[in-house]
Protein backbone atom coordinates (compact mmCIF):
# COMPACT_ATOMS: atom_id res chain seq x y z
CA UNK A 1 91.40 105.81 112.26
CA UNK A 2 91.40 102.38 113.84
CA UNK A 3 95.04 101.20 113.73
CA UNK A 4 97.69 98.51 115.74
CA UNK A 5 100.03 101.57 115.87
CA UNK A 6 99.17 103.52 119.44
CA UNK A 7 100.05 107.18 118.34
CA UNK A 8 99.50 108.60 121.61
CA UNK A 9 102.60 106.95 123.07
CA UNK A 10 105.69 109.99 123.02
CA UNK A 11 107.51 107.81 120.28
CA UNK A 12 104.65 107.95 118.54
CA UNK A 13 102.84 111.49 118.94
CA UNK A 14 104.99 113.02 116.47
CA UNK A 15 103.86 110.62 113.65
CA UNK A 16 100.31 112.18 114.03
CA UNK A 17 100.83 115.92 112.58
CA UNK A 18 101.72 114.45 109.18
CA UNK A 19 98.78 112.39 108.85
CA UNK A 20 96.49 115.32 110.49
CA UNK A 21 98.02 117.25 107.44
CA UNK A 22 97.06 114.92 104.52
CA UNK A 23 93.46 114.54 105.82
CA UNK A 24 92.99 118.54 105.75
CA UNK A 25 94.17 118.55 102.23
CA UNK A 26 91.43 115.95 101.21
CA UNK A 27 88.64 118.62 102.73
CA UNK A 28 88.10 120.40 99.07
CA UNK A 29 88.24 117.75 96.69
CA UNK A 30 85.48 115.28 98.91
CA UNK A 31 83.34 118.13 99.64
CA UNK A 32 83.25 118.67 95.68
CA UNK A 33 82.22 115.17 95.37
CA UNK A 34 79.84 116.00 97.76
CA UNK A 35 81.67 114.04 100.96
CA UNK A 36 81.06 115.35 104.60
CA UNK A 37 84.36 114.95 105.90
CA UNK A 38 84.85 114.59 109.80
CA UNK A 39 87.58 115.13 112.02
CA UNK A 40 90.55 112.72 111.80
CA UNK A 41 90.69 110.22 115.34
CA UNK A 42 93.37 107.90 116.33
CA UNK A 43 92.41 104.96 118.36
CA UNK A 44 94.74 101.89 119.10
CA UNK A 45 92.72 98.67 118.26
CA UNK A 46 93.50 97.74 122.00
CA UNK A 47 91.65 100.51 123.42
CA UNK A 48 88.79 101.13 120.97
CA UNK A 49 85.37 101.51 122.58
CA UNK A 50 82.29 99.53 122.06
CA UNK A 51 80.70 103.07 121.05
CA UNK A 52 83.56 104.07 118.70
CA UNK A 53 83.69 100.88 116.90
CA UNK A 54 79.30 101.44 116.09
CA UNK A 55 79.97 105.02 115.02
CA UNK A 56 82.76 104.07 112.74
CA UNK A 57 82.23 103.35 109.28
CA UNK A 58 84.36 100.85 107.44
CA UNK A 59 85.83 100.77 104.01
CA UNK A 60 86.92 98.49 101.94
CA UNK A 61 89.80 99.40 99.84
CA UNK A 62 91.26 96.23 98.02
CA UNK A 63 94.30 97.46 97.09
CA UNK A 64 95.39 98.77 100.73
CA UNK A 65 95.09 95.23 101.72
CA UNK A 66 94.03 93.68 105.28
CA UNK A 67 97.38 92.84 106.60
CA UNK A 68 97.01 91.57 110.41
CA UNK A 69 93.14 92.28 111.00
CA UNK A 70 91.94 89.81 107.79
């Protein structure tokens, strides 16, 4: 996950679990579909890597809009 929110700063580390959660819960339903799911990764847009940003895989969900990145 490719956010402007840094959750590895203490004010944000606890924000993580919650989100961790969710994704696990998604894990049945996409694999019925026939989805591979990975592991969930947080990385501030500041500090994402040249080699993160060519394994990622973007998606384009309309309704979630683009806010500050568009």
């Amino acid at each position: 996950m490719v956010t402007d929110v840094n959750f590895n700063t203490p004010l944000n580390l606890r924000k993580r679990s919650p989100l961790r959660e969710y994704w696990k819960t998604l894990k049945k339903p996409l694999g019925s579909v026939g989805i591979e799911q990975a592991l969930i990764a947080f990385r501030h847009i500041d500090e994402l890597r040249a080699k993160d940003y060519r394994h990622s895989v973007p998606l384009n969900v309309p309704a979630l809009g683009r806010g500050r990145f568009d």
